[in-house]
Structure formats: C-alpha cells, structure tokens
PDB file of N, CA and C in Angstrom:
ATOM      1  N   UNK A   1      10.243  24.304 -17.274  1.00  0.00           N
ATOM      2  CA  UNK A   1       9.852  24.209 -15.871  1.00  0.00           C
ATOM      3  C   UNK A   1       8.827  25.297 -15.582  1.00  0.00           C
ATOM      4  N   UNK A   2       7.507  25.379 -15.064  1.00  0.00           N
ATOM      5  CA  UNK A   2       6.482  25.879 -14.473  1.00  0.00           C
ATOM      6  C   UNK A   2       6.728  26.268 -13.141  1.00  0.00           C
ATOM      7  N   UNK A   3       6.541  27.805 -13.051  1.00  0.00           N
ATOM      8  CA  UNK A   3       6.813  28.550 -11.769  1.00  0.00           C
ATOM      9  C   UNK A   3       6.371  27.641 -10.823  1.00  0.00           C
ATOM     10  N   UNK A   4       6.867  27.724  -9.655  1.00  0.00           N
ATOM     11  CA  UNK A   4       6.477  26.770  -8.308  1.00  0.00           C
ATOM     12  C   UNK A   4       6.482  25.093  -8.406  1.00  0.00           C
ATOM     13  N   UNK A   5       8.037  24.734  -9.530  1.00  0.00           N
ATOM     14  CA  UNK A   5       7.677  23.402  -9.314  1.00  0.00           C
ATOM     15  C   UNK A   5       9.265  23.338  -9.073  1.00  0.00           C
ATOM     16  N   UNK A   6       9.303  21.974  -8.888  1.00  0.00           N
ATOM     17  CA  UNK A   6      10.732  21.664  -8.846  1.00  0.00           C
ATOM     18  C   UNK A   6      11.684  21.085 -10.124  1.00  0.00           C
ATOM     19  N   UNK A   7      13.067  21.488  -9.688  1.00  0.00           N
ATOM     20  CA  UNK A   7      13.725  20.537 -10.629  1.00  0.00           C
ATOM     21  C   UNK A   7      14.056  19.367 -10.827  1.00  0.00           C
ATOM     22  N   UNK A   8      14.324  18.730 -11.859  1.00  0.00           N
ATOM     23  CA  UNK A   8      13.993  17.465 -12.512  1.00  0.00           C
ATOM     24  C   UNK A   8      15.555  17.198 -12.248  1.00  0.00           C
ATOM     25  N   UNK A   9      15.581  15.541 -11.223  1.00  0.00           N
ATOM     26  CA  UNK A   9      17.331  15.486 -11.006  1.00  0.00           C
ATOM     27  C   UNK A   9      17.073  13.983 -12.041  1.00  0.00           C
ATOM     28  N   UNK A  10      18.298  13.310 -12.683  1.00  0.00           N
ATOM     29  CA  UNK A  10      18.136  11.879 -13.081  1.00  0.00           C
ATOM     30  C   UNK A  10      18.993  11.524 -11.967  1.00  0.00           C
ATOM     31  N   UNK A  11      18.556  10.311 -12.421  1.00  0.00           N
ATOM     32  CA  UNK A  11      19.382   9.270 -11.156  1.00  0.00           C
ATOM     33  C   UNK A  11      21.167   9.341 -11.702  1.00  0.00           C
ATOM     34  N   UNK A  12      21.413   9.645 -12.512  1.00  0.00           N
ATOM     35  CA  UNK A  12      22.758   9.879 -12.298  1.00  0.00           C
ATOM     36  C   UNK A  12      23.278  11.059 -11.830  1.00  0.00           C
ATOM     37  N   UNK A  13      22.314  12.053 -12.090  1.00  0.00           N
ATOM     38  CA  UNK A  13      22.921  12.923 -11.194  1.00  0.00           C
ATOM     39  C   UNK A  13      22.972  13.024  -9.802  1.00  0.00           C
ATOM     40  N   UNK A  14      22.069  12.379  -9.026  1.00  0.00           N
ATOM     41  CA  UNK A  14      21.997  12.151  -8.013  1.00  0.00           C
ATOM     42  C   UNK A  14      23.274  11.456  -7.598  1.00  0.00           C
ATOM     43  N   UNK A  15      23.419  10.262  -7.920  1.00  0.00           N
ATOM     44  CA  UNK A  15      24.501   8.844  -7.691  1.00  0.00           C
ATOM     45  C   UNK A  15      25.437   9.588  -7.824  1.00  0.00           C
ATOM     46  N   UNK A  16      25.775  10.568  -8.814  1.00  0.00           N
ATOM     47  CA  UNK A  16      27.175  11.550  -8.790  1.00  0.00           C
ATOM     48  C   UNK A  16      27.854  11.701  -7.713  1.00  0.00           C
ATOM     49  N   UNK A  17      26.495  12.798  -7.002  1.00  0.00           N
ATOM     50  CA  UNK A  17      27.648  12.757  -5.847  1.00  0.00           C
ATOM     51  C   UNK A  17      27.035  12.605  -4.081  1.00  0.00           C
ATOM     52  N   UNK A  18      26.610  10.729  -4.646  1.00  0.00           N
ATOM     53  CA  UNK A  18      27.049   9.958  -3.772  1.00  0.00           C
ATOM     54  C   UNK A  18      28.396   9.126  -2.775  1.00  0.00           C
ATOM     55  N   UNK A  19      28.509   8.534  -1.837  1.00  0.00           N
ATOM     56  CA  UNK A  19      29.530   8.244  -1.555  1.00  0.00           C
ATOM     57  C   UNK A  19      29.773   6.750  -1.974  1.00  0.00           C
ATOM     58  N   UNK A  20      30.288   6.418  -2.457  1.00  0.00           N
ATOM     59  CA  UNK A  20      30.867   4.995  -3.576  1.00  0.00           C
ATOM     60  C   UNK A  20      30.862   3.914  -2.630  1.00  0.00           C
ATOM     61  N   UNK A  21      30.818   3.855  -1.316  1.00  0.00           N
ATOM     62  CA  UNK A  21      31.069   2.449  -0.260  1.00  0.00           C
ATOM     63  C   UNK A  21      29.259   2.983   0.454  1.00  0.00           C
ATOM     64  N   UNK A  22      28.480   3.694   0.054  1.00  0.00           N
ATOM     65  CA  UNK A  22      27.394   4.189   0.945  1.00  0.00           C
ATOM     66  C   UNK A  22      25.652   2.792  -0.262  1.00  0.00           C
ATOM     67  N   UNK A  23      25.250   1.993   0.990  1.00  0.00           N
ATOM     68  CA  UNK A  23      24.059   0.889   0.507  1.00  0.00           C
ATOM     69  C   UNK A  23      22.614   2.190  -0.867  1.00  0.00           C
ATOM     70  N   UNK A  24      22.338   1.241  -1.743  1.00  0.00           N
ATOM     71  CA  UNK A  24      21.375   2.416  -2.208  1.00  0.00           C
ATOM     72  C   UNK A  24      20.408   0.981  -3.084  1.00  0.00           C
ATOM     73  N   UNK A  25      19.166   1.724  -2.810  1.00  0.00           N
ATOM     74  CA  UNK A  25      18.018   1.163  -3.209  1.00  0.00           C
ATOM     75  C   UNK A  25      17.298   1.826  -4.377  1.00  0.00           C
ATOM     76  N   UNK A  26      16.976   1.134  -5.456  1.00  0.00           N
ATOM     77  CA  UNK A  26      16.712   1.948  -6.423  1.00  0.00           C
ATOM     78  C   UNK A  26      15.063   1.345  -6.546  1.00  0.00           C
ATOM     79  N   UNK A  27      14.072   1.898  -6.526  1.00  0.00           N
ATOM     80  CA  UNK A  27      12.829   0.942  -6.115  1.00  0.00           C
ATOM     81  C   UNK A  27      12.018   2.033  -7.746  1.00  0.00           C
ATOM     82  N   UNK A  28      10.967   1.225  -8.445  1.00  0.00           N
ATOM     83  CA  UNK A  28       9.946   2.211  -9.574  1.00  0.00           C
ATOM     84  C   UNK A  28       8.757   2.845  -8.719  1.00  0.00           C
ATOM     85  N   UNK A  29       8.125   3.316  -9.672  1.00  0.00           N
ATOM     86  CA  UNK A  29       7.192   4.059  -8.777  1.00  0.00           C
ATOM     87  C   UNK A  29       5.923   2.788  -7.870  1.00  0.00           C
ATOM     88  N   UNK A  30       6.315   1.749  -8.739  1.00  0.00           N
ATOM     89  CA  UNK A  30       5.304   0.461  -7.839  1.00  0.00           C
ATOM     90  C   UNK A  30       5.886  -0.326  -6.926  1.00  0.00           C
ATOM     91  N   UNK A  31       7.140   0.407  -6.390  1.00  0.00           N
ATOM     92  CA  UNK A  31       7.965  -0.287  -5.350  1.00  0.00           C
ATOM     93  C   UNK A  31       8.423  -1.518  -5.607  1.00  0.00           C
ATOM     94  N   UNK A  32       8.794  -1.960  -6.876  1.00  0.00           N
ATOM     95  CA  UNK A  32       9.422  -2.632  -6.981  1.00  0.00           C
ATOM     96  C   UNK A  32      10.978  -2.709  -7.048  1.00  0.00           C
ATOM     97  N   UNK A  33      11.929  -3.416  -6.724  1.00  0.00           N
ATOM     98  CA  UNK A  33      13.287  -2.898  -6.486  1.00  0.00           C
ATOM     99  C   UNK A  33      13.724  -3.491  -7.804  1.00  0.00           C
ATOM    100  N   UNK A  34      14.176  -2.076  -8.564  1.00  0.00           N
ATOM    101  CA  UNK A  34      15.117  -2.335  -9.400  1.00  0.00           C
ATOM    102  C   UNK A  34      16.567  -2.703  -9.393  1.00  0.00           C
ATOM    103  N   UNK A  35      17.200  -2.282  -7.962  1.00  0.00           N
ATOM    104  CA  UNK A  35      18.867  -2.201  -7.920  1.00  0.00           C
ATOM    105  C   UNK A  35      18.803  -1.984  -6.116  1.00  0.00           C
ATOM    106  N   UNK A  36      19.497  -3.070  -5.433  1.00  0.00           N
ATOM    107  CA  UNK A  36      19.625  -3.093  -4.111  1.00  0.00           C
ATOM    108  C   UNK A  36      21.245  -3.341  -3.853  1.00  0.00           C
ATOM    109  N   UNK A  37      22.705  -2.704  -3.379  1.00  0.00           N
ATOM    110  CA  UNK A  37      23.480  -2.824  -3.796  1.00  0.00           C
ATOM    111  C   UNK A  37      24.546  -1.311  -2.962  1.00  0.00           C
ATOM    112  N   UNK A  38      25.519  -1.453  -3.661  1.00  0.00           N
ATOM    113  CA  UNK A  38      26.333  -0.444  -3.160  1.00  0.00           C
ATOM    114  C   UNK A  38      26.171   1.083  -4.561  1.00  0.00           C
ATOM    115  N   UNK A  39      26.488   2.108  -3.974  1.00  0.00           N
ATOM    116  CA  UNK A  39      26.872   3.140  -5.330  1.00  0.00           C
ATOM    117  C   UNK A  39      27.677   2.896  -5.694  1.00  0.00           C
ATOM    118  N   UNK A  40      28.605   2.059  -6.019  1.00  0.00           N
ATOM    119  CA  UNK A  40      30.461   2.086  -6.733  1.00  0.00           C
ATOM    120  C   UNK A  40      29.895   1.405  -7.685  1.00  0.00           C
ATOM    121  N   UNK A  41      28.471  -0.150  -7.401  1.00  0.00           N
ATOM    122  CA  UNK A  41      28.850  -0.842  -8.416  1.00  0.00           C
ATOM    123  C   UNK A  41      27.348  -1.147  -9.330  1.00  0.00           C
ATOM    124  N   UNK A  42      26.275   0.005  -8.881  1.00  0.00           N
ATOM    125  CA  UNK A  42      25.017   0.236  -9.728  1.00  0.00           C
ATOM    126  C   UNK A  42      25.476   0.538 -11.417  1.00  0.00           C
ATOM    127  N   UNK A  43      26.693   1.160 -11.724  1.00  0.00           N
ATOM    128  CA  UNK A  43      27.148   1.188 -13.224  1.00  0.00           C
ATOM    129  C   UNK A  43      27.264   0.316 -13.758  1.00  0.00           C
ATOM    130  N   UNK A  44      27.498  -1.212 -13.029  1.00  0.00           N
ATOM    131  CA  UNK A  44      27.846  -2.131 -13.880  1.00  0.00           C
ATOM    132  C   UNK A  44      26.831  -3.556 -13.624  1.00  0.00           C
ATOM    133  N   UNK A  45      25.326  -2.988 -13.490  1.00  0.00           N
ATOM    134  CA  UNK A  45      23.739  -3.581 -13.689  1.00  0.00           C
ATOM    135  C   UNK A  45      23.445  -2.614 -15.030  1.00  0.00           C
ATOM    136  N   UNK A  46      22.476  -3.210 -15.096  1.00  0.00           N
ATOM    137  CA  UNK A  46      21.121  -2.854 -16.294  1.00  0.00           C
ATOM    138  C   UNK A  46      20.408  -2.108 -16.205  1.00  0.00           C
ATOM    139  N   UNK A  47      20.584  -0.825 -15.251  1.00  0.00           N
ATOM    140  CA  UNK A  47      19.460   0.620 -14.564  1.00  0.00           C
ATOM    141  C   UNK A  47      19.721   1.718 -15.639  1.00  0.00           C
ATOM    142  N   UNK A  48      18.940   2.261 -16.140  1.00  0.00           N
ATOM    143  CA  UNK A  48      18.653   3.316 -17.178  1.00  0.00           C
ATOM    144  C   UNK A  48      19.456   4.444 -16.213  1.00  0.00           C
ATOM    145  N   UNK A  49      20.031   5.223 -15.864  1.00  0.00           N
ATOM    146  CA  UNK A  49      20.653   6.277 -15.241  1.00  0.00           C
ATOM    147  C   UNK A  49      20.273   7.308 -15.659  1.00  0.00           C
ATOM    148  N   UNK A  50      18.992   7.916 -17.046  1.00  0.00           N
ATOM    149  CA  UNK A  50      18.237   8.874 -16.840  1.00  0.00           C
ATOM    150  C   UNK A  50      16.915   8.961 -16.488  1.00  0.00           C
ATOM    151  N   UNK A  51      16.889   7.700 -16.004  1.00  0.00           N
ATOM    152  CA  UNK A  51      15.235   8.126 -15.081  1.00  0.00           C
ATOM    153  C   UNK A  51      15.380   9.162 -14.245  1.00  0.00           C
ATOM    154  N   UNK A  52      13.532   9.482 -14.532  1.00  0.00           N
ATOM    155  CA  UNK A  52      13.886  10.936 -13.684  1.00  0.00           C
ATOM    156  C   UNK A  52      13.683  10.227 -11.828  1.00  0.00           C
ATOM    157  N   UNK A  53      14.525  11.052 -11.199  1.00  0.00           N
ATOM    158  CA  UNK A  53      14.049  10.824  -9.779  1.00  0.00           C
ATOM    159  C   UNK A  53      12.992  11.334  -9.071  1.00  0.00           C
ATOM    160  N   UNK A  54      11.845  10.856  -8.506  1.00  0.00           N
ATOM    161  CA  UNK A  54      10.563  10.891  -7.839  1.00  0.00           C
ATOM    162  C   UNK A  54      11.025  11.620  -6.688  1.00  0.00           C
ATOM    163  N   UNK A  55      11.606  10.716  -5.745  1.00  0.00           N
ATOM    164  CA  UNK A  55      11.881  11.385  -4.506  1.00  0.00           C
ATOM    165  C   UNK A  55      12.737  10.140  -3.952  1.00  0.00           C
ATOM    166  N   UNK A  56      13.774  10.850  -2.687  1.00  0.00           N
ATOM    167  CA  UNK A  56      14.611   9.942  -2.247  1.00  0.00           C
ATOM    168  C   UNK A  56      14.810  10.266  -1.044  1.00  0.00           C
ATOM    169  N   UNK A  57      15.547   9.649   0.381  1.00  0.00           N
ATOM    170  CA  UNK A  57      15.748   9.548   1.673  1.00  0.00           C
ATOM    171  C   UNK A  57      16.193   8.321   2.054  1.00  0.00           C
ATOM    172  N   UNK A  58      16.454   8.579   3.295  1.00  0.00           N
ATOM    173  CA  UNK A  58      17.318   7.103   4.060  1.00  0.00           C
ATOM    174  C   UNK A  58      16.153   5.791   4.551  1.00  0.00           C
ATOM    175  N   UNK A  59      16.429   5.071   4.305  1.00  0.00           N
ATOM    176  CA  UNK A  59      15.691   3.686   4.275  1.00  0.00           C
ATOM    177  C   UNK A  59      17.028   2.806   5.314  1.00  0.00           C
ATOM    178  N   UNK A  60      15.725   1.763   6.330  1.00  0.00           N
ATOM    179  CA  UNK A  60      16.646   0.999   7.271  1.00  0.00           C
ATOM    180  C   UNK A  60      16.179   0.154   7.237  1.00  0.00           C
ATOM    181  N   UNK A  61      16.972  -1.529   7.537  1.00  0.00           N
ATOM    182  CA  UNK A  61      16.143  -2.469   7.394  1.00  0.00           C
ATOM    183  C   UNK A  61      16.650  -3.525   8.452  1.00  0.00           C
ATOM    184  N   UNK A  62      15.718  -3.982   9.594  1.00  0.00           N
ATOM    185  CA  UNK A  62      16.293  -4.563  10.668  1.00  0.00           C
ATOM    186  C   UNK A  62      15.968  -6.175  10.195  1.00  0.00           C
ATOM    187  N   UNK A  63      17.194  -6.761  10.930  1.00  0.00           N
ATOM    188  CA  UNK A  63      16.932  -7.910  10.656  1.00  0.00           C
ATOM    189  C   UNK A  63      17.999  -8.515  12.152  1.00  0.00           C
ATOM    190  N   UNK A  64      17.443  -9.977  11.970  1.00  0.00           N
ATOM    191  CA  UNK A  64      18.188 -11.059  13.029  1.00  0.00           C
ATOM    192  C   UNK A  64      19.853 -10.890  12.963  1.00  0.00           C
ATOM    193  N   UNK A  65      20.651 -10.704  13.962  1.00  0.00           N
ATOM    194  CA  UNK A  65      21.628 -11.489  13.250  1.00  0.00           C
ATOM    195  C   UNK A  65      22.241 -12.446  13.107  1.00  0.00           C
ATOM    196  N   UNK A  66      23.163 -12.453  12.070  1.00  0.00           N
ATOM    197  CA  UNK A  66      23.296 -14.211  11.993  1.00  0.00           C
ATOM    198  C   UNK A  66      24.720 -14.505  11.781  1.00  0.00           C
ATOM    199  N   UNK A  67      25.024 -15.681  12.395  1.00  0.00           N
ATOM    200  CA  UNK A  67      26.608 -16.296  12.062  1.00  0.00           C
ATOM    201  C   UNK A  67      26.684 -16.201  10.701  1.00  0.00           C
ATOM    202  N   UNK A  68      27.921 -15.497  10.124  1.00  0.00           N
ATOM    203  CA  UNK A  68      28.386 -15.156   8.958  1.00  0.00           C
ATOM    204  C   UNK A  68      29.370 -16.155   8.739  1.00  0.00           C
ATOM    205  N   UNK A  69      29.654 -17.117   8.153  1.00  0.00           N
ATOM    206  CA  UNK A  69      30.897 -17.573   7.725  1.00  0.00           C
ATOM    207  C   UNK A  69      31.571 -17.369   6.322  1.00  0.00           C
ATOM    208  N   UNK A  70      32.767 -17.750   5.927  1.00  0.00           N
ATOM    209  CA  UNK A  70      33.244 -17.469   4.662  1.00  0.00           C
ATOM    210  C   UNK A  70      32.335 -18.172   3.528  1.00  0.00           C
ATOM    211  N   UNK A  71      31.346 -19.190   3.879  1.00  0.00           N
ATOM    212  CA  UNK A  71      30.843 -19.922   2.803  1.00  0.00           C
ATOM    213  C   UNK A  71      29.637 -19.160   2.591  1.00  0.00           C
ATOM    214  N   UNK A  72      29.060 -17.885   3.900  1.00  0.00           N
ATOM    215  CA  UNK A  72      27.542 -17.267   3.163  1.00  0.00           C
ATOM    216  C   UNK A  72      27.564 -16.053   3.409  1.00  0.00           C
ATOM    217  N   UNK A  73      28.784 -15.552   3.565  1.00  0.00           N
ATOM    218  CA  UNK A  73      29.134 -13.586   3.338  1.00  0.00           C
ATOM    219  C   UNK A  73      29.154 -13.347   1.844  1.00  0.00           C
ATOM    220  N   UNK A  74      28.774 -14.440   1.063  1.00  0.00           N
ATOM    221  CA  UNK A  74      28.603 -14.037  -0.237  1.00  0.00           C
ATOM    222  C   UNK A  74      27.129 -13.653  -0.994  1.00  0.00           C
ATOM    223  N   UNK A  75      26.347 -14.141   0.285  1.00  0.00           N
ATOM    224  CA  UNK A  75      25.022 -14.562  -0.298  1.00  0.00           C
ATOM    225  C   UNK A  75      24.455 -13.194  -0.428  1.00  0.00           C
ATOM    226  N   UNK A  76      23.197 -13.528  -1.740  1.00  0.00           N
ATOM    227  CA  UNK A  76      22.521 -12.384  -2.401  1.00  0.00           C
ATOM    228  C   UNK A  76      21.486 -12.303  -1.689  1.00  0.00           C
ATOM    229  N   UNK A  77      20.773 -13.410  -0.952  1.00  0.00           N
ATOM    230  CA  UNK A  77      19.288 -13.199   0.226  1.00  0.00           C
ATOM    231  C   UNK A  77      19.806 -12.138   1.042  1.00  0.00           C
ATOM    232  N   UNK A  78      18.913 -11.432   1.503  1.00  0.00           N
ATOM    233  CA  UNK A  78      18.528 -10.662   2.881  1.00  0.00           C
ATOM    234  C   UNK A  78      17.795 -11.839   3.534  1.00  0.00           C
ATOM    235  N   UNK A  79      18.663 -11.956   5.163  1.00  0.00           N
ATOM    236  CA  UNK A  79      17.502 -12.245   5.830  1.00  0.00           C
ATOM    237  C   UNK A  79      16.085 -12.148   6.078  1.00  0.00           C
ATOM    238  N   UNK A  80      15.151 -12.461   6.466  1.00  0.00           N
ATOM    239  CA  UNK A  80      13.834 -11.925   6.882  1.00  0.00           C
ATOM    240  C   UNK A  80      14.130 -10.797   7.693  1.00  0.00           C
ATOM    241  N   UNK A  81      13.228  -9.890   7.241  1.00  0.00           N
ATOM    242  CA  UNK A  81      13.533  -8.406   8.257  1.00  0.00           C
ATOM    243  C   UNK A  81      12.561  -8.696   9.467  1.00  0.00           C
ATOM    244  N   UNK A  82      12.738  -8.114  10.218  1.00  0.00           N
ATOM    245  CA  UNK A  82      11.846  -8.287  11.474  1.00  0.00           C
ATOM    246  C   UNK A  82      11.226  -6.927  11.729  1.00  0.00           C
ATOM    247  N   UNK A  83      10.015  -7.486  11.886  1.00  0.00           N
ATOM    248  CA  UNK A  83       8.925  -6.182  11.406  1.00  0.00           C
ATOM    249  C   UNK A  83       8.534  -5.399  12.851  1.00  0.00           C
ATOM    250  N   UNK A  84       8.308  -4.483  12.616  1.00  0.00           N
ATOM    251  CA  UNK A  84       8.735  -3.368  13.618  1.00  0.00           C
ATOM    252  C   UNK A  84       7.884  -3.389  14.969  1.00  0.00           C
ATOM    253  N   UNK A  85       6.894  -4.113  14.742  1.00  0.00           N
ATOM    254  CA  UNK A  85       6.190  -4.242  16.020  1.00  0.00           C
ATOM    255  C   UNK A  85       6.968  -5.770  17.061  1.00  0.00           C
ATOM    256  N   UNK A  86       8.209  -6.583  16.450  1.00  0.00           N
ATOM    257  CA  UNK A  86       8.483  -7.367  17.190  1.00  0.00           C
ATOM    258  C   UNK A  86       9.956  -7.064  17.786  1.00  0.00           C
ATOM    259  N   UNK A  87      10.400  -6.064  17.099  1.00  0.00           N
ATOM    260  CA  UNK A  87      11.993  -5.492  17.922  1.00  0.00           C
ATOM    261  C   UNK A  87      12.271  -5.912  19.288  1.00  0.00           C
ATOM    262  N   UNK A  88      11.185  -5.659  19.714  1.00  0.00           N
ATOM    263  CA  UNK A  88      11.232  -5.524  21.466  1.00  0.00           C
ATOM    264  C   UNK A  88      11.495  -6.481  21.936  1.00  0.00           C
ATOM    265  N   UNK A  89      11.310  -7.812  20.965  1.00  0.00           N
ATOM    266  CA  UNK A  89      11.476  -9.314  21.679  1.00  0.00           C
ATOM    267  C   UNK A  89      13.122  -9.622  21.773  1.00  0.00           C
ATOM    268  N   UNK A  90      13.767  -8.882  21.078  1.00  0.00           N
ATOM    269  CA  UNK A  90      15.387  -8.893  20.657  1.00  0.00           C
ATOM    270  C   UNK A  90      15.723  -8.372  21.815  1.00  0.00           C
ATOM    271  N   UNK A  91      17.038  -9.029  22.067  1.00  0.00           N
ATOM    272  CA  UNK A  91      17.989  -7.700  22.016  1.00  0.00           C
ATOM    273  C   UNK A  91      18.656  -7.146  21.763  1.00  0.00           C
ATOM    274  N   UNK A  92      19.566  -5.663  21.496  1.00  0.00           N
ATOM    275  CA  UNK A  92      19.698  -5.074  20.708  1.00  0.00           C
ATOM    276  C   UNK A  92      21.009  -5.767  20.017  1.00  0.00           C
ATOM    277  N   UNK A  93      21.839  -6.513  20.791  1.00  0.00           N
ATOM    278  CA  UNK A  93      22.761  -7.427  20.212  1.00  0.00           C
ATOM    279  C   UNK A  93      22.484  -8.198  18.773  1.00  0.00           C
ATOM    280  N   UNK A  94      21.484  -8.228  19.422  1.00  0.00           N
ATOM    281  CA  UNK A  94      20.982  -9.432  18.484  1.00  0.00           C
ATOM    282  C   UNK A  94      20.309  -9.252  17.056  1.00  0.00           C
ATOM    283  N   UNK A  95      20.303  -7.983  16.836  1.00  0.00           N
ATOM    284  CA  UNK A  95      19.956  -6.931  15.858  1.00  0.00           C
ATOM    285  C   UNK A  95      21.017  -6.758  15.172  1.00  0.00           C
ATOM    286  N   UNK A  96      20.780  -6.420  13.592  1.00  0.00           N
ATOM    287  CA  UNK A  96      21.600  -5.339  12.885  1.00  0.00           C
ATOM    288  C   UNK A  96      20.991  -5.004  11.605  1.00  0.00           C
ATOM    289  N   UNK A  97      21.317  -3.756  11.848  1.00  0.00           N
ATOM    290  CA  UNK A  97      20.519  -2.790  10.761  1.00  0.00           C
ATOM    291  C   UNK A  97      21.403  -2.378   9.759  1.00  0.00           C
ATOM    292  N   UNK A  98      20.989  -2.626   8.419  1.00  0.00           N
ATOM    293  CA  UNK A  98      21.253  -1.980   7.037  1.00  0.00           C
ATOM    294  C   UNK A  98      20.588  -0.300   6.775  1.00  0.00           C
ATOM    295  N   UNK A  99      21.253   0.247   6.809  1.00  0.00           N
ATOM    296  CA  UNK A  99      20.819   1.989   6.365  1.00  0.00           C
ATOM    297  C   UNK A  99      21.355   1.982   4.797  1.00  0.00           C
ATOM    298  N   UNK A 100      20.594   2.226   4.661  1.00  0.00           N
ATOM    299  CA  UNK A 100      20.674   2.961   2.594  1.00  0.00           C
ATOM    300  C   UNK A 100      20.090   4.077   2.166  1.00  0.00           C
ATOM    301  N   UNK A 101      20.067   4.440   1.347  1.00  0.00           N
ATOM    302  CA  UNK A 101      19.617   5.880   0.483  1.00  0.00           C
ATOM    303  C   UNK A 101      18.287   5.143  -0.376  1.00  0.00           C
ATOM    304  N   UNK A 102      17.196   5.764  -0.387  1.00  0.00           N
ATOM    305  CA  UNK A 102      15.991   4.869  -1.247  1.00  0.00           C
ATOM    306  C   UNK A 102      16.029   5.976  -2.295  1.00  0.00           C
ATOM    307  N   UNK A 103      15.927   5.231  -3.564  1.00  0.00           N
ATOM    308  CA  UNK A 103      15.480   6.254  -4.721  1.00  0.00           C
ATOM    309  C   UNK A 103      14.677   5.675  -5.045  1.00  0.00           C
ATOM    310  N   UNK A 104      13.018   6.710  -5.508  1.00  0.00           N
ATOM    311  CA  UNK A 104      12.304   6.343  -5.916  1.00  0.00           C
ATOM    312  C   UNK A 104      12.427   7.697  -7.185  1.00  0.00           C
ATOM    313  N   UNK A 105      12.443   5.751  -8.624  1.00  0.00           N
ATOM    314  CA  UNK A 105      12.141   7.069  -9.717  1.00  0.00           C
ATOM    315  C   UNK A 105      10.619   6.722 -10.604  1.00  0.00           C
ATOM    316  N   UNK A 106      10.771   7.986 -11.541  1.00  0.00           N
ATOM    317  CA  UNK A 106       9.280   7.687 -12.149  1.00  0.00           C
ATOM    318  C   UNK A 106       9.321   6.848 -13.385  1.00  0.00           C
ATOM    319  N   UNK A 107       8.224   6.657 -13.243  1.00  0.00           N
ATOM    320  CA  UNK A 107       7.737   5.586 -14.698  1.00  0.00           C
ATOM    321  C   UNK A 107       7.668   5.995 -15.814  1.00  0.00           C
ATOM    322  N   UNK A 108       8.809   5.357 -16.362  1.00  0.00           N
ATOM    323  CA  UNK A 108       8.677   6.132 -18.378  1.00  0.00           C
ATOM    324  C   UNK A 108       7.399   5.829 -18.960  1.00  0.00           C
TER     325      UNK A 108
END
C-alpha cells in the first residue's frame, strides 16, 4: 500500500459484516449487475467474493405499486422503476421503494 491511499476491502469482507435480511446490489465497474438479492443468500450464486471493492453506498429504487398475490410474490422481474422526474404524478401510497447497499467492484 502507497502512503495516501486506501485500503483494499474484498467483497467478502465487506458482506461479513453485513446484516443477512438487508437488499444488496453487486454491479462491475460497467454497471452491470452481477448479484441483485438479499446478503444471507449471495453465497449460494456464482460471485467471486475476492473481488476487490471499488466503492459502495445505499442505492433506492422507486417503483409503482402493485397487487401482490401468492401466484407473483415469487417473481424475479422488478417492476419498471419510475424515473425521478415523474414521482410527483403518484401518490405517495402508491409508491414503494426498495433501499439496498450498491457494491461496486473492480475489474480483474
């Protein structure tokens, strides 16, 4: 390590000590999403867990909401998010937001 830089975390050390029921986004450095999901169950996908981590923070994602029934509380789609200049047409009922942790790591 070179005076005045930072330290090098991997993504498992990070996820360590995360909270296990808390949403987390694992995106590469070209924003593509590698792992969208909970922390309890990113161990049991296909994510390298020593990439190094880039940088990370809370990520939110608004969307419509929608009648949930037992036949599509399973589903892997995200709604369409509703993009931030049209919120205002909602109301706030009618909203609900996903909060997650974004990790962005670097490119081997």
């Amino acid at each position: 390590m070179t005076e005045g830089s930072a330290p090098q975390i991997t993504l498992a050390q990070l996820v360590e000590h995360m909270i296990p029921s808390d949403r987390l986004i694992i995106k590469d450095g070209a924003e593509n999403v590698l792992y969208r999901g909970y922390v309890a169950t990113v161990e049991h996908h296909n994510i390298d867990m020593t990439q190094t981590v880039k940088r990370f923070g809370l990520a939110t994602e608004i969307f419509r909401k929608e009648i949930r029934t037992q036949f599509t509380s399973n589903q892997k789609e995200l709604p369409q998010e509703v993009p931030v200049e049209s919120i205002s047409d909602y109301g706030f009922s009618d909203l609900e937001m996903l909060i997650y942790t974004r990790v962005i790591v670097k490119g081997q």
